[in-house]
C-alpha atoms as a PDB file:
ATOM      1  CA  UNK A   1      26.741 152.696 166.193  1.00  0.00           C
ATOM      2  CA  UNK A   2      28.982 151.483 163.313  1.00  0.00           C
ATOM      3  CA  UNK A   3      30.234 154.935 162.582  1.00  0.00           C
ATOM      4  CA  UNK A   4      32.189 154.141 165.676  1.00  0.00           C
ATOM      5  CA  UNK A   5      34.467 151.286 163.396  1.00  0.00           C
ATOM      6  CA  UNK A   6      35.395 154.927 161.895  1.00  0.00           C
ATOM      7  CA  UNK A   7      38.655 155.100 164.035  1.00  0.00           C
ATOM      8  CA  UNK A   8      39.959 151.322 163.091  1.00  0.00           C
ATOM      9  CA  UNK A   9      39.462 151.893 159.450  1.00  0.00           C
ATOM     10  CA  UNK A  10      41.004 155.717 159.257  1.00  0.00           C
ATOM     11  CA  UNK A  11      44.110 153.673 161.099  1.00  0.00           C
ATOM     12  CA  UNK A  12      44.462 150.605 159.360  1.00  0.00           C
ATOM     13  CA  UNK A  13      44.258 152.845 155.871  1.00  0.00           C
ATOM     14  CA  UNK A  14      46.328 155.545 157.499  1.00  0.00           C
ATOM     15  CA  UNK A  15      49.282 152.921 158.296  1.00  0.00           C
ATOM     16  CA  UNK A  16      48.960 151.202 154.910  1.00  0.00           C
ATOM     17  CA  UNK A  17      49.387 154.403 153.389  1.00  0.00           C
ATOM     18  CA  UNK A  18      52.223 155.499 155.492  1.00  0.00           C
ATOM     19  CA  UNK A  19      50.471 158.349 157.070  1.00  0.00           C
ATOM     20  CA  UNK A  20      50.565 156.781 160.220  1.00  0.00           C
ATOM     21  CA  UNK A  21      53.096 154.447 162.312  1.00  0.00           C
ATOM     22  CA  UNK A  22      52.061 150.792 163.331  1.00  0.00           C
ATOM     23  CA  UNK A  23      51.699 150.379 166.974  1.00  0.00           C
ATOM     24  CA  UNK A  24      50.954 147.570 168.764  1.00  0.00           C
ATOM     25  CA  UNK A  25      49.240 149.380 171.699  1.00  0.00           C
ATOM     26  CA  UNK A  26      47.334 151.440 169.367  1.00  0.00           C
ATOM     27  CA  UNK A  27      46.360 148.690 167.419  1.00  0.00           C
ATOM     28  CA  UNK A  28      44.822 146.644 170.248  1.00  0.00           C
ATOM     29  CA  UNK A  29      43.056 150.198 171.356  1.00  0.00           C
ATOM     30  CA  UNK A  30      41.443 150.088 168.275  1.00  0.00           C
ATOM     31  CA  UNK A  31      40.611 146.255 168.580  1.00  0.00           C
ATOM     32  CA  UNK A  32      38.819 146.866 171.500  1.00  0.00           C
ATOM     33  CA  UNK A  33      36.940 149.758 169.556  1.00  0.00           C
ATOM     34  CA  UNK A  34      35.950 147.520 167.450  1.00  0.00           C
ATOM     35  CA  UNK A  35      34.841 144.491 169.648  1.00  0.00           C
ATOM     36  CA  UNK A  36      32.754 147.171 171.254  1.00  0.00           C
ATOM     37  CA  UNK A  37      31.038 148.396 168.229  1.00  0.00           C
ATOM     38  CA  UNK A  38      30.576 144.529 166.982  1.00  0.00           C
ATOM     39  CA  UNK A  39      28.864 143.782 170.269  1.00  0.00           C
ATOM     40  CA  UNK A  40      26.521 146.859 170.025  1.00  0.00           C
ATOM     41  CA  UNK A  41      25.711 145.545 166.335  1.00  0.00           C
ATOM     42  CA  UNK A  42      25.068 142.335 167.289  1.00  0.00           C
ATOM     43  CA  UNK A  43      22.458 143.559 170.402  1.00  0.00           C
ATOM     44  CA  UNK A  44      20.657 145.343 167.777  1.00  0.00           C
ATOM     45  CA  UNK A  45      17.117 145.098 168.038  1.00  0.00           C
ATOM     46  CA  UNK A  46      15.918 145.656 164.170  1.00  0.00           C
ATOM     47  CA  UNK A  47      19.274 143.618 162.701  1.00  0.00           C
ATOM     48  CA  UNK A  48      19.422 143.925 159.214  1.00  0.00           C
ATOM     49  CA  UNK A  49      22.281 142.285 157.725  1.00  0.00           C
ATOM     50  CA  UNK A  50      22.326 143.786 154.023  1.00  0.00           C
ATOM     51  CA  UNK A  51      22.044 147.576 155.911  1.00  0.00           C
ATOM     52  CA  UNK A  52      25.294 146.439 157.952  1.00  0.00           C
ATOM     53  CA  UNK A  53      26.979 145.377 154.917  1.00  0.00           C
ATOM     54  CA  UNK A  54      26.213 148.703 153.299  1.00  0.00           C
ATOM     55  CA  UNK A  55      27.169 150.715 156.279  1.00  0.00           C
ATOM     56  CA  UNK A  56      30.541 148.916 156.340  1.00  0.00           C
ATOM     57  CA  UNK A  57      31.282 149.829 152.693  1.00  0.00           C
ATOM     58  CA  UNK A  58      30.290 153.449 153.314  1.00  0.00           C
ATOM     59  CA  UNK A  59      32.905 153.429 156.439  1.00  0.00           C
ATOM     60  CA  UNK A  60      35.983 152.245 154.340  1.00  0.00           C
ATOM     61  CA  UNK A  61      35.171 154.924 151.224  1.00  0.00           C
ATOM     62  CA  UNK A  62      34.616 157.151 154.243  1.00  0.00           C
ATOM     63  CA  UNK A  63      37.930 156.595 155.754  1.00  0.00           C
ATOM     64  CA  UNK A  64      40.189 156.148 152.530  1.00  0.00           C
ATOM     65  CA  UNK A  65      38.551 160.046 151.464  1.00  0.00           C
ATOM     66  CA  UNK A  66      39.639 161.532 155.016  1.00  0.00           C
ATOM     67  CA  UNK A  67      43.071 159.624 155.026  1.00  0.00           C
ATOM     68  CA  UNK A  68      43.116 161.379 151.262  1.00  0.00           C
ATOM     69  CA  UNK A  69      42.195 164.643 152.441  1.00  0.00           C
ATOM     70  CA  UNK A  70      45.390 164.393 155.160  1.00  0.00           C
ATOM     71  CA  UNK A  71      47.805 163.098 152.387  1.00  0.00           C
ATOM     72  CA  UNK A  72      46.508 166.156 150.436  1.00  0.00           C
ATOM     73  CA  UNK A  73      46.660 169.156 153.145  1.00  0.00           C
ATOM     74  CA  UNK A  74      50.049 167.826 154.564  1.00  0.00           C
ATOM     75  CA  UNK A  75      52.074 166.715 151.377  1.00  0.00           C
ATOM     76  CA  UNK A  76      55.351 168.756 151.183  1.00  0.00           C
ATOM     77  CA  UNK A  77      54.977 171.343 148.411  1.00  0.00           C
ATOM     78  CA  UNK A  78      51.509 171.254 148.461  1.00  0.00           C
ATOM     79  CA  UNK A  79      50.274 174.541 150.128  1.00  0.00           C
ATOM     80  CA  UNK A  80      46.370 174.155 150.363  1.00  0.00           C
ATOM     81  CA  UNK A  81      44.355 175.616 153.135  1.00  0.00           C
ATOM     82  CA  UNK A  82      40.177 175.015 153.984  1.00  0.00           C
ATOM     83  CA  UNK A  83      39.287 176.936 151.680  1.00  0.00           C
ATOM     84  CA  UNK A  84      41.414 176.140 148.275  1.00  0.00           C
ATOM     85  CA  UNK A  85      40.842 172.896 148.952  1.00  0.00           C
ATOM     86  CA  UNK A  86      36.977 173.222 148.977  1.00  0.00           C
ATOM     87  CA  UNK A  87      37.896 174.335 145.156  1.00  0.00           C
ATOM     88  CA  UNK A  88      39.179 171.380 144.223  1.00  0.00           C
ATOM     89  CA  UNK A  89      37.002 168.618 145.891  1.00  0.00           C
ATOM     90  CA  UNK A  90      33.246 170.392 146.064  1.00  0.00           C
ATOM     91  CA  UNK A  91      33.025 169.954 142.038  1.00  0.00           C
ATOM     92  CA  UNK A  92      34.632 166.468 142.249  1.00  0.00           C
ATOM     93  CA  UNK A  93      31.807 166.039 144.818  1.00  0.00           C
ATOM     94  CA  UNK A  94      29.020 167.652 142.797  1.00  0.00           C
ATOM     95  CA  UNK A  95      29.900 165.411 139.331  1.00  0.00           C
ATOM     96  CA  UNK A  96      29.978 161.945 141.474  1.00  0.00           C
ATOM     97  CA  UNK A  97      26.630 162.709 143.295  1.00  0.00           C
ATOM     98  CA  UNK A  98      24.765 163.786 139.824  1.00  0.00           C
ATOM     99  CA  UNK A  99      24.496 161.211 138.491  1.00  0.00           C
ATOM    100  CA  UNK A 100      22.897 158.662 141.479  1.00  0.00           C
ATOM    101  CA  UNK A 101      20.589 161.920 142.051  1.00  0.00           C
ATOM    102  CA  UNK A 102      19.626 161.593 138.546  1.00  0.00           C
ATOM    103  CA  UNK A 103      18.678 157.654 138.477  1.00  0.00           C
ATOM    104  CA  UNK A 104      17.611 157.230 141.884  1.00  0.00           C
ATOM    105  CA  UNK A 105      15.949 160.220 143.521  1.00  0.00           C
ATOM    106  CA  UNK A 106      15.004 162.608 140.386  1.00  0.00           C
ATOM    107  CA  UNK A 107      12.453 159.970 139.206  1.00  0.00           C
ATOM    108  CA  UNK A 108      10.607 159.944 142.401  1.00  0.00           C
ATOM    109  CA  UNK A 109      10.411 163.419 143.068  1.00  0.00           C
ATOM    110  CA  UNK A 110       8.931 163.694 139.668  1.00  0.00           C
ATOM    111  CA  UNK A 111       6.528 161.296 140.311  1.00  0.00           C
ATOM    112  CA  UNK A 112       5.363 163.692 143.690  1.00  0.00           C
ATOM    113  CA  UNK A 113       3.578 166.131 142.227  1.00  0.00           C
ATOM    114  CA  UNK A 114       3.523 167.520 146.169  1.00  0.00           C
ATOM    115  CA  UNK A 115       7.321 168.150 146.211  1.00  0.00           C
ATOM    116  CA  UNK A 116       8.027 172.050 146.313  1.00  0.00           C
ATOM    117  CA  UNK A 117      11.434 173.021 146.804  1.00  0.00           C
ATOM    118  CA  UNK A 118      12.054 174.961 149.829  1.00  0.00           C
ATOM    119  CA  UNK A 119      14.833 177.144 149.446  1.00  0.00           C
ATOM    120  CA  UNK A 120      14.868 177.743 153.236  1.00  0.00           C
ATOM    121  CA  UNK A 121      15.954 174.209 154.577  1.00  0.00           C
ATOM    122  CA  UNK A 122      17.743 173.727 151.418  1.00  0.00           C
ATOM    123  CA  UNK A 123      19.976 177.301 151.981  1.00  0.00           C
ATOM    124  CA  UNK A 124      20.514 176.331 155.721  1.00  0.00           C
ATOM    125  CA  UNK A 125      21.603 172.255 155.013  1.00  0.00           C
ATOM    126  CA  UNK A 126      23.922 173.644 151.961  1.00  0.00           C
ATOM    127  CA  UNK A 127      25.285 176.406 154.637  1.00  0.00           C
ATOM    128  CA  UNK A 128      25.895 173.456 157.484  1.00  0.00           C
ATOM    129  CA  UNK A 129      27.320 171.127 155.370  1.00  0.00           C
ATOM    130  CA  UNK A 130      29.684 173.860 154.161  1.00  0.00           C
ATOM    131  CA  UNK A 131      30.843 174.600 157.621  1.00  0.00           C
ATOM    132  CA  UNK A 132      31.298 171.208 158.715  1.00  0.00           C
ATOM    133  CA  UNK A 133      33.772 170.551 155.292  1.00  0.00           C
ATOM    134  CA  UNK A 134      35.350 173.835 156.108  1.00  0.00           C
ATOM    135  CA  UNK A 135      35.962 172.540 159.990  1.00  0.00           C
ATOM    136  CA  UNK A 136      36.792 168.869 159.017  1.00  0.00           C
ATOM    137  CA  UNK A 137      39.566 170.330 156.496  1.00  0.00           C
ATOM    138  CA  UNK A 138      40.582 172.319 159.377  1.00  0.00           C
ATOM    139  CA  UNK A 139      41.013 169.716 161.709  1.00  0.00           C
ATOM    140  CA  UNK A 140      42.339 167.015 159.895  1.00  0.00           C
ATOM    141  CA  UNK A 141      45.245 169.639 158.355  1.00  0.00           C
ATOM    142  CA  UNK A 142      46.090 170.172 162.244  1.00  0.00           C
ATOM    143  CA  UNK A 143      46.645 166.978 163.297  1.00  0.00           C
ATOM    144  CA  UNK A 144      45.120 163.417 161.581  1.00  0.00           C
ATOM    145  CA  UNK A 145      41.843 161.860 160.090  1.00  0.00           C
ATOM    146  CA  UNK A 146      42.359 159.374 163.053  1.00  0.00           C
ATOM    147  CA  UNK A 147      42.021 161.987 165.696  1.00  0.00           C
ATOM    148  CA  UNK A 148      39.071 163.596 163.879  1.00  0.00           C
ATOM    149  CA  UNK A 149      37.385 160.238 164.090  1.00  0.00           C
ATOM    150  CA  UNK A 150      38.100 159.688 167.423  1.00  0.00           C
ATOM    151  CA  UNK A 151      37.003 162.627 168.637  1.00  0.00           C
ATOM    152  CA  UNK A 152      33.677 161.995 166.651  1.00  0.00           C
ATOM    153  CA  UNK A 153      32.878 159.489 168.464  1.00  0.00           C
ATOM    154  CA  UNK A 154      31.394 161.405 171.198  1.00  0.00           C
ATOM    155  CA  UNK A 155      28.762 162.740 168.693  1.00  0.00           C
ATOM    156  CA  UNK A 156      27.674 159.158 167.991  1.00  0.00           C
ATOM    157  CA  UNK A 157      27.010 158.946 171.512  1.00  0.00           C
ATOM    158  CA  UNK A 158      24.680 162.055 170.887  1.00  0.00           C
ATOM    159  CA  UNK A 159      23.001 160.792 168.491  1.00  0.00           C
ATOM    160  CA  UNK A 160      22.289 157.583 169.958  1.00  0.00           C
ATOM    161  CA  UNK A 161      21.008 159.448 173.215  1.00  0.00           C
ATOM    162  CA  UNK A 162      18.773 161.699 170.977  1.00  0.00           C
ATOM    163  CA  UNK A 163      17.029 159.052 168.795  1.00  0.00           C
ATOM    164  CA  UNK A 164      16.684 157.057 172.711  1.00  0.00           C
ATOM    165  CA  UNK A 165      15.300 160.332 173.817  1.00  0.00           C
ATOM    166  CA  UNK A 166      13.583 162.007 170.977  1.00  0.00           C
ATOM    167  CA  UNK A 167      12.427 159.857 168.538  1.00  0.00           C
ATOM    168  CA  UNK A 168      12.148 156.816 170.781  1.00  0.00           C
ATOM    169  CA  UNK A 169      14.086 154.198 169.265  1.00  0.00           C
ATOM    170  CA  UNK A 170      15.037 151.314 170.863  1.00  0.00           C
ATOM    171  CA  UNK A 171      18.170 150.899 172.741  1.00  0.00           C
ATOM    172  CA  UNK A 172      19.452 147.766 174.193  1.00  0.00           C
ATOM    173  CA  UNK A 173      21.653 147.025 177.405  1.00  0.00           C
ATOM    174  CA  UNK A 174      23.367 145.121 174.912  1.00  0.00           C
ATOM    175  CA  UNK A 175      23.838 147.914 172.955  1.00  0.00           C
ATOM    176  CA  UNK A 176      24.681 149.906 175.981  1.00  0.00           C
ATOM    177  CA  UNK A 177      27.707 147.525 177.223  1.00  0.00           C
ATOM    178  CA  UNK A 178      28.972 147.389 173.492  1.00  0.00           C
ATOM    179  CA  UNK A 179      29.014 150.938 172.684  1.00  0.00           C
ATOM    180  CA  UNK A 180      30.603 151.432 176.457  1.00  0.00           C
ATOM    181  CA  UNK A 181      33.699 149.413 175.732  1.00  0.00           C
ATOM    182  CA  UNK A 182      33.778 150.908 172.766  1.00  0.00           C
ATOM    183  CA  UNK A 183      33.533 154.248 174.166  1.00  0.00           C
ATOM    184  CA  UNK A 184      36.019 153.287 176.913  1.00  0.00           C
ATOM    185  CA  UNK A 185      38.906 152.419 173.959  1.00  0.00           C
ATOM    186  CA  UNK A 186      37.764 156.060 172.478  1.00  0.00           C
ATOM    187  CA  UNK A 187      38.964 157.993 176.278  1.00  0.00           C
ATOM    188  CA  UNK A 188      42.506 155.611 176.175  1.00  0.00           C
ATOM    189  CA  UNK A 189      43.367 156.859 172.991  1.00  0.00           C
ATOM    190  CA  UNK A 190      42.652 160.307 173.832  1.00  0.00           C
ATOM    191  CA  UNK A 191      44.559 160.227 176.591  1.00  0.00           C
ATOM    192  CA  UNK A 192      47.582 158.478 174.823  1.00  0.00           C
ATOM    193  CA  UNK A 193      47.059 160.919 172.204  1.00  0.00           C
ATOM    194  CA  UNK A 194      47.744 163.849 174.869  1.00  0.00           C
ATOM    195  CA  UNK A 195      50.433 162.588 176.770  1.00  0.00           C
ATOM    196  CA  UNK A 196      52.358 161.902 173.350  1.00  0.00           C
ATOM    197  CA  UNK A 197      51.752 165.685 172.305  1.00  0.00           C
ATOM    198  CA  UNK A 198      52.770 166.986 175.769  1.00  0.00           C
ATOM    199  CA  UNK A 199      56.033 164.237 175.530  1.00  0.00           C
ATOM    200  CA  UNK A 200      56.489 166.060 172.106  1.00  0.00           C
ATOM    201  CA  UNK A 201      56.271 169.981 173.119  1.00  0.00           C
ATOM    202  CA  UNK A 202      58.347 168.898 176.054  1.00  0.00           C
ATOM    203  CA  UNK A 203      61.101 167.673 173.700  1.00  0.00           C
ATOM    204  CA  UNK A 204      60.668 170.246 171.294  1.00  0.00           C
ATOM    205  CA  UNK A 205      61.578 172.698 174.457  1.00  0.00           C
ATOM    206  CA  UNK A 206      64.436 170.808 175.550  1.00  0.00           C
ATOM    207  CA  UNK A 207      65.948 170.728 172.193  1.00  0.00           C
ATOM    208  CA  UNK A 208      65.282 174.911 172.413  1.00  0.00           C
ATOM    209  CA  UNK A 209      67.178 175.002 175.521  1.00  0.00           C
ATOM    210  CA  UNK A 210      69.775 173.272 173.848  1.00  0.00           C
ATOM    211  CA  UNK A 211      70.291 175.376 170.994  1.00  0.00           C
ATOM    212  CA  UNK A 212      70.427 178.222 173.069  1.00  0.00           C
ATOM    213  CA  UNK A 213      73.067 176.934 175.321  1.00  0.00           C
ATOM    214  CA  UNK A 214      74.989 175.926 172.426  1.00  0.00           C
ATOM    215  CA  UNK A 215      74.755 179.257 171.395  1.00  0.00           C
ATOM    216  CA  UNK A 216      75.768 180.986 174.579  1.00  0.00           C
ATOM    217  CA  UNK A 217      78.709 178.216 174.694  1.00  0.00           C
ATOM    218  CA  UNK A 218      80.053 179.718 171.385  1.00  0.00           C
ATOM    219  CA  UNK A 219      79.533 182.803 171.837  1.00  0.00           C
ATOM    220  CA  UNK A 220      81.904 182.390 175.002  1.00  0.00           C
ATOM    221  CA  UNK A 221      84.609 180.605 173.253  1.00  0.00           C
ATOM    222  CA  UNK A 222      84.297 183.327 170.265  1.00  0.00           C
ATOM    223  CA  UNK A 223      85.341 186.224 172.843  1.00  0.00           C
ATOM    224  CA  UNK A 224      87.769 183.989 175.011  1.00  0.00           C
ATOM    225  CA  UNK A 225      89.515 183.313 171.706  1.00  0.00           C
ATOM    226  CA  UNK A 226      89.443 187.031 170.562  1.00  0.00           C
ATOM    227  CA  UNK A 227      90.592 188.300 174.346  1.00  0.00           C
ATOM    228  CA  UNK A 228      93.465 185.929 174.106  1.00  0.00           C
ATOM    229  CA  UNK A 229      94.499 187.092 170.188  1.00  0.00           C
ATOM    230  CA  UNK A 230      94.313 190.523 171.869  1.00  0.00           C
ATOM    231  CA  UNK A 231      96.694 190.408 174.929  1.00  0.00           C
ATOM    232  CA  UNK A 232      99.120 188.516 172.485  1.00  0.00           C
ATOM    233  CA  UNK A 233      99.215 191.226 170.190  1.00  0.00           C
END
């Protein structure tokens, strides 16, 4: 349920970054995201306050690497698409995760003599986490690491509703009213998000139309001018 404080941080980064612009109305929407998510912490059954605090921290690092990613696929002269960038940042990836591998979770797989590496569920995770880097790249080069997040929200909600379901973990109405509200700031800003690119593409047609009666109007005054050189000579 704190993955859902995804949205405030990508924003509050974003905007301190100058990748997005401060607005009041979009602030408060993500206030209320984040009263929502506070009250579905706090209704937590199994509250652990050092797993919150860790959670937190891996939300901002999170957030400050997607709001990275956008600076990097949108910066003017830097052509990079899904795929070049994957060249750059999987080896960056591989070098930082080495080395807690190697101190924290080498030592107790050597200690299992029972481990055996299956190349099978290994193969298939490697594949799915390339796709989803491939797709995130994709996505937040279209249009922002805040509307990725925002959109993600609706596979928190699957999660929860699968670990309810599934695995049977407990799920409070507290919870439930907290994650709603937050869930309820999630549709606004969807919908604000909309009607701003439809106000866009409806400006970006006007200003079209424009052009192209500009053009006409010269065109016109072009061949009035010429007709009138003509009948004087």
């Amino acid at each position: 349920m704190l993955k859902a404080l995804m949205p405030v941080a990508v924003y509050s980064i974003g905007v301190s970054l100058k990748k997005e612009q401060f607005r009041s109305n979009t602030m408060m929407n993500m206030v209320s995201i984040s009263l929502g998510v506070a009250i579905a912490a706090y209704g937590e059954a199994r509250f652990d306050v050092w797993g919150v605090f860790l959670q937190l921290g891996a939300v901002a690092f999170e957030a400050t690497r997607l709001v990275l990613i956008q600076i990097l696929l949108s910066s003017k002269g830097i052509t990079l698409n899904p795929i070049t960038s994957l060249y750059y940042i999987a080896p960056c990836c591989l070098a930082f995760l080495t080395v807690p591998w190697l101190l924290v979770e080498f030592p107790i797989l050597r200690e299992k003599s029972s481990f055996r590496f299956d190349f099978l569920v290994f193969g298939t995770n490697s594949f799915c986490a390339f796709a989803l880097n491939l797709a995130v790249f994709l996505l937040v080069g279209k249009t922002s690491a805040l509307t990725m997040n925002v959109a993600g929200v609706v596979k928190d909600w699957l999660l929860i509703a699968f670990s309810w379901s599934v695995i049977k973990d407990t799920v409070t109405p507290v919870n439930l009213a907290g994650y709603i509200l937050a869930f309820l700031g999630v549709a606004y800003y969807n919908h604000a998000k909309l009607q701003g690119l439809k106000a866009k593409e409806a400006q970006k047609k006007a200003g079209e139309v424009d052009e192209e009666a500009a053009k006409l109007v010269e065109e016109r005054e072009g061949d009035s001018a010429a007709k009138k050189l003509e009948s004087q000579d």
